[in-house]
Protein backbone atom coordinates (compact mmCIF):
# COMPACT_ATOMS: atom_id res chain seq x y z
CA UNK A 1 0.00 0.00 0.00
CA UNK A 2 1.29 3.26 -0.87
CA UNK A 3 1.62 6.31 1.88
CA UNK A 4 -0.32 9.27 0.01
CA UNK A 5 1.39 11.43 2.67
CA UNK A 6 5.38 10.45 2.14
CA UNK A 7 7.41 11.30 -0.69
CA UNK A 8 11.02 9.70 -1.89
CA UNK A 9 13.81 10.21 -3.96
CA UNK A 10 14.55 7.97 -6.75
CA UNK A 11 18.43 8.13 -7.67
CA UNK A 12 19.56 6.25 -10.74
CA UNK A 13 23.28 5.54 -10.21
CA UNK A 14 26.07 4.70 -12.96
CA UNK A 15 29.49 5.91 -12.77
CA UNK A 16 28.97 9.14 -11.29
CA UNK A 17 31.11 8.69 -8.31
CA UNK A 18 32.60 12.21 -8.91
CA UNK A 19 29.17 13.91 -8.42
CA UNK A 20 26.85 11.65 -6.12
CA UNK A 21 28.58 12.94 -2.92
CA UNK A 22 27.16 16.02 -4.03
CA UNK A 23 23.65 14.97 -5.04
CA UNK A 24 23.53 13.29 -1.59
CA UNK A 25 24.34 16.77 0.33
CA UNK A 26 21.52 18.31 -1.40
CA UNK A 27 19.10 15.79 -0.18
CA UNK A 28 20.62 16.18 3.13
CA UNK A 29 20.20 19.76 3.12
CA UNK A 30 16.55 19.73 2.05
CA UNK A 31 14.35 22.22 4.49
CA UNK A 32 11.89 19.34 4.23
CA UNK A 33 13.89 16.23 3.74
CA UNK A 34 12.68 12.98 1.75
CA UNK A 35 10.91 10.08 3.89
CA UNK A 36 12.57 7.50 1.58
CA UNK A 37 15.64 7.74 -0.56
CA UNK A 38 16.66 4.62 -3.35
CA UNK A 39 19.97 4.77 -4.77
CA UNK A 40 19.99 2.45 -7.19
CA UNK A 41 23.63 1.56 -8.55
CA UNK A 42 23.28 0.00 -12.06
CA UNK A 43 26.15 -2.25 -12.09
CA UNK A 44 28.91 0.90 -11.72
CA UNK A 45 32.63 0.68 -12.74
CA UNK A 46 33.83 3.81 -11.14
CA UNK A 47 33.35 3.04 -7.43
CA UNK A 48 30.17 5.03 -7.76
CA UNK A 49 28.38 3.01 -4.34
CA UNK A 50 31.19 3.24 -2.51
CA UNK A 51 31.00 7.22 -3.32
CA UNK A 52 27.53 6.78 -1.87
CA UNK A 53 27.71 5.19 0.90
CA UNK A 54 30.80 7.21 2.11
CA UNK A 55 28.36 10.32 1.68
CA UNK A 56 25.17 8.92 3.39
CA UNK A 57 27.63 7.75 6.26
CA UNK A 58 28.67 11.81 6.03
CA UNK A 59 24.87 12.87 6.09
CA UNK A 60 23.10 10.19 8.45
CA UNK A 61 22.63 12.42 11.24
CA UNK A 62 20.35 14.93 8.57
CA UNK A 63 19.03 11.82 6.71
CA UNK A 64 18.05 10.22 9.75
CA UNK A 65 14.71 10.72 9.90
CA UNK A 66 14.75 8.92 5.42
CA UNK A 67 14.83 5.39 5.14
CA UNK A 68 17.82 4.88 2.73
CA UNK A 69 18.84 1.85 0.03
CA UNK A 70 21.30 1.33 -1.53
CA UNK A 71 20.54 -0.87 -4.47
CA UNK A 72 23.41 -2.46 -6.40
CA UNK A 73 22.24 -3.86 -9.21
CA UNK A 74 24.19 -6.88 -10.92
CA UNK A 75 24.33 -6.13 -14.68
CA UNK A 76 23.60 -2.70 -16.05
CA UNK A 77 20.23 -2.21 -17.81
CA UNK A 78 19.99 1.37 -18.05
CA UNK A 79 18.40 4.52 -16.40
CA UNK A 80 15.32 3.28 -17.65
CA UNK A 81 15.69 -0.11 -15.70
CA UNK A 82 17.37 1.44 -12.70
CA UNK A 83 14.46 3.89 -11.99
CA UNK A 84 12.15 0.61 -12.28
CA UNK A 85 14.16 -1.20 -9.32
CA UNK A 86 13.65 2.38 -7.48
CA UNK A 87 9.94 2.57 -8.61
CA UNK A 88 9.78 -0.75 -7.02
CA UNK A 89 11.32 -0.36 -3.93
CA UNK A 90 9.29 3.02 -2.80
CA UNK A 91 6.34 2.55 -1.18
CA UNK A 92 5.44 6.32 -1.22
CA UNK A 93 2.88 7.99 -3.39
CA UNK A 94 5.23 10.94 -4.67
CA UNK A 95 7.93 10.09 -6.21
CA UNK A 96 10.94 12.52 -7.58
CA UNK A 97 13.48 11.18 -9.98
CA UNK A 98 16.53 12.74 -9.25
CA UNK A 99 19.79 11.83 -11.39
CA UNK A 100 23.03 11.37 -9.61
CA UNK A 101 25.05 14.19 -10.81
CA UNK A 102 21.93 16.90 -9.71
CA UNK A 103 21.53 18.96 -7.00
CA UNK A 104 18.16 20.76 -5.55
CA UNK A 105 18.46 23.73 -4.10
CA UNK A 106 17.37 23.49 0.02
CA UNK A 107 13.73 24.67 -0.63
CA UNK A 108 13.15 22.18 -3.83
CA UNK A 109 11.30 19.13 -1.96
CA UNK A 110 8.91 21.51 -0.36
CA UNK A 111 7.63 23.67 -3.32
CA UNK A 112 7.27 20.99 -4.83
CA UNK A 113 5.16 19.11 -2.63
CA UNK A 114 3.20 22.38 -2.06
CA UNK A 115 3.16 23.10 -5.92
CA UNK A 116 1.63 19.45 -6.27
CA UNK A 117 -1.20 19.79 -3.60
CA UNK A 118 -2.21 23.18 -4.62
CA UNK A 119 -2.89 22.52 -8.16
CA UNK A 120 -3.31 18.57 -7.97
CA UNK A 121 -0.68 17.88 -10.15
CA UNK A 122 0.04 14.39 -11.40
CA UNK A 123 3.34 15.41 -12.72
CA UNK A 124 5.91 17.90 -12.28
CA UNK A 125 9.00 18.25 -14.50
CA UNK A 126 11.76 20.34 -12.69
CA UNK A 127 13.62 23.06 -14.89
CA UNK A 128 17.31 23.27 -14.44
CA UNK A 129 20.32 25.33 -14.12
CA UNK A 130 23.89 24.56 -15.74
CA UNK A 131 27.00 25.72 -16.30
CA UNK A 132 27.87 28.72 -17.34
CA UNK A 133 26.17 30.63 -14.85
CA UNK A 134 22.87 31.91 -15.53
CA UNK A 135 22.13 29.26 -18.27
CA UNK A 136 18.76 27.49 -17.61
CA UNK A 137 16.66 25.00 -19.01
CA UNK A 138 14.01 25.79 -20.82
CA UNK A 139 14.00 28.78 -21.96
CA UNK A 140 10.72 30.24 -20.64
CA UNK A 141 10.62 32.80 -23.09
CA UNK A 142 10.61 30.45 -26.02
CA UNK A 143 8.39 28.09 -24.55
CA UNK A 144 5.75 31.23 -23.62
CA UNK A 145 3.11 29.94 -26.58
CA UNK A 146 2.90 26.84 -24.47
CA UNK A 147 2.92 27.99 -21.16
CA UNK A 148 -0.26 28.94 -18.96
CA UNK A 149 1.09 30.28 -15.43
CA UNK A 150 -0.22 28.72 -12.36
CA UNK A 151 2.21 30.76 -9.77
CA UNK A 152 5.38 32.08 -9.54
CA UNK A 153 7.81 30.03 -11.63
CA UNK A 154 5.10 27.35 -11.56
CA UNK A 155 3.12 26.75 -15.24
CA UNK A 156 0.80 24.15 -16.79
CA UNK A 157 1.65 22.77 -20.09
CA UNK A 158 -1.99 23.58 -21.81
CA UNK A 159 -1.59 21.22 -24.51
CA UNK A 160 1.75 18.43 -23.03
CA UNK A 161 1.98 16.54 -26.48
CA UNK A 162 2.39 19.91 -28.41
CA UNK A 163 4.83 20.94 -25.61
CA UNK A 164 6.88 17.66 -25.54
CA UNK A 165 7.19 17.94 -29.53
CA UNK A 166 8.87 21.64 -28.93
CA UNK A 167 12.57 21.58 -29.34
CA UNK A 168 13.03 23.89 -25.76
CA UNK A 169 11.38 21.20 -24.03
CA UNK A 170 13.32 19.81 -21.50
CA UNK A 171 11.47 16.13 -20.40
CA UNK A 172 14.03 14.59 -23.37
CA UNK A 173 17.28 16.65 -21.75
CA UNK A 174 16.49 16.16 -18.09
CA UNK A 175 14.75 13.67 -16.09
CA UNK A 176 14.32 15.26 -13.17
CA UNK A 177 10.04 14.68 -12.94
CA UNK A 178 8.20 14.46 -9.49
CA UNK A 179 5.24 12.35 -10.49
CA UNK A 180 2.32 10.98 -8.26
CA UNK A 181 2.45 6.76 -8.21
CA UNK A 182 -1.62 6.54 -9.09
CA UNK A 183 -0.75 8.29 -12.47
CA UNK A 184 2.16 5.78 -13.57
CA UNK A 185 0.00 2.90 -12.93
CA UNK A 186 1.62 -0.16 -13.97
CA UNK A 187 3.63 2.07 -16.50
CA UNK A 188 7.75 1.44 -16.38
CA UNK A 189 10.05 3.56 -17.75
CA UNK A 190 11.48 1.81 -21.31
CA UNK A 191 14.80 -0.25 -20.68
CA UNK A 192 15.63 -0.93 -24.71
């Protein structure tokens, strides 16, 4: 049975040991942290869940209150397959994936929560920045025809298969997505 009240934090894991320390933090340092975090290593050749579990060991006193796995899985299927595993293993009814070289800022779990409740959102797909500074994805500006504003830097995609098909959309660059458990259904992300 899922927990309509609890969210957690998908991580798909594959040879990001240089960045997952970092990812980890972030969590750490939410303002309202995750109830459940799954790492799930996808059969990593870098030392990438070592890297992990050397930074939850440096976080459990802030992630104490998350219930934490660390998946290692044996042969490497994919992000697809590795969110699966995670989609498998949390028992919460919000679930964000977040990849293992991204950060969210401390106020990120939160809004988005909030932002969910407030306008009963199924989904939720999370813009990003990048390097250089002040480089962001998407650009809101060229994505205006498709936007309808809800709040803030909050906006419903009128029309989502016209959006998707726009080249500023992000879903194909970024899969950071919050999505609620009773919309997926018995849908899995594609592993071929």
């Amino acid at each position: 049975r899922l927990d309509p009240e609890l969210n957690a934090v998908i991580t798909p894991l594959f040879d990001k040991a240089r960045f997952v320390a970092e990812t980890i933090a972030s969590l750490a340092h939410q303002q309202a942290p995750p109830d459940a975090l799954v790492l799930v290593d996808d059969a990593s050749t870098d030392g990438s869940a070592e890297a992990a579990e050397a930074a939850l060991a440096a976080h459990a006193g802030a992630l104490a209150g998350t219930r934490v796995e660390l998946v290692r899985r044996a042969c490497n299927g994919g992000p697809g397959a590795a969110r699966n595993t995670g989609l498998e293993r949390a028992d919460t009814e919000l679930v964000l994936f977040l990849d293992a070289d991204d950060r969210l800022e401390p106020c990120a779990l939160g809004q988005i929560r909030e932002r969910m409740d407030r306008h009963d959102l199924a989904m939720l797909v999370l813009g990003y920045a990048s390097g250089p500074p002040g480089e962001a994805f998407p650009d809101l500006a060229l994505l205006a025809p498709e936007l309808e504003p809800l709040d803030g830097d909050c906006f419903l995609l009128a029309d989502p298969l016209r959006a998707a098909a726009h080249s500023e959309f992000i879903l194909g660059r970024a899969s950071n997505v919050a999505v609620r458990r009773r919309w997926i259904g018995a849908h899995l992300y594609c592993t071929e």
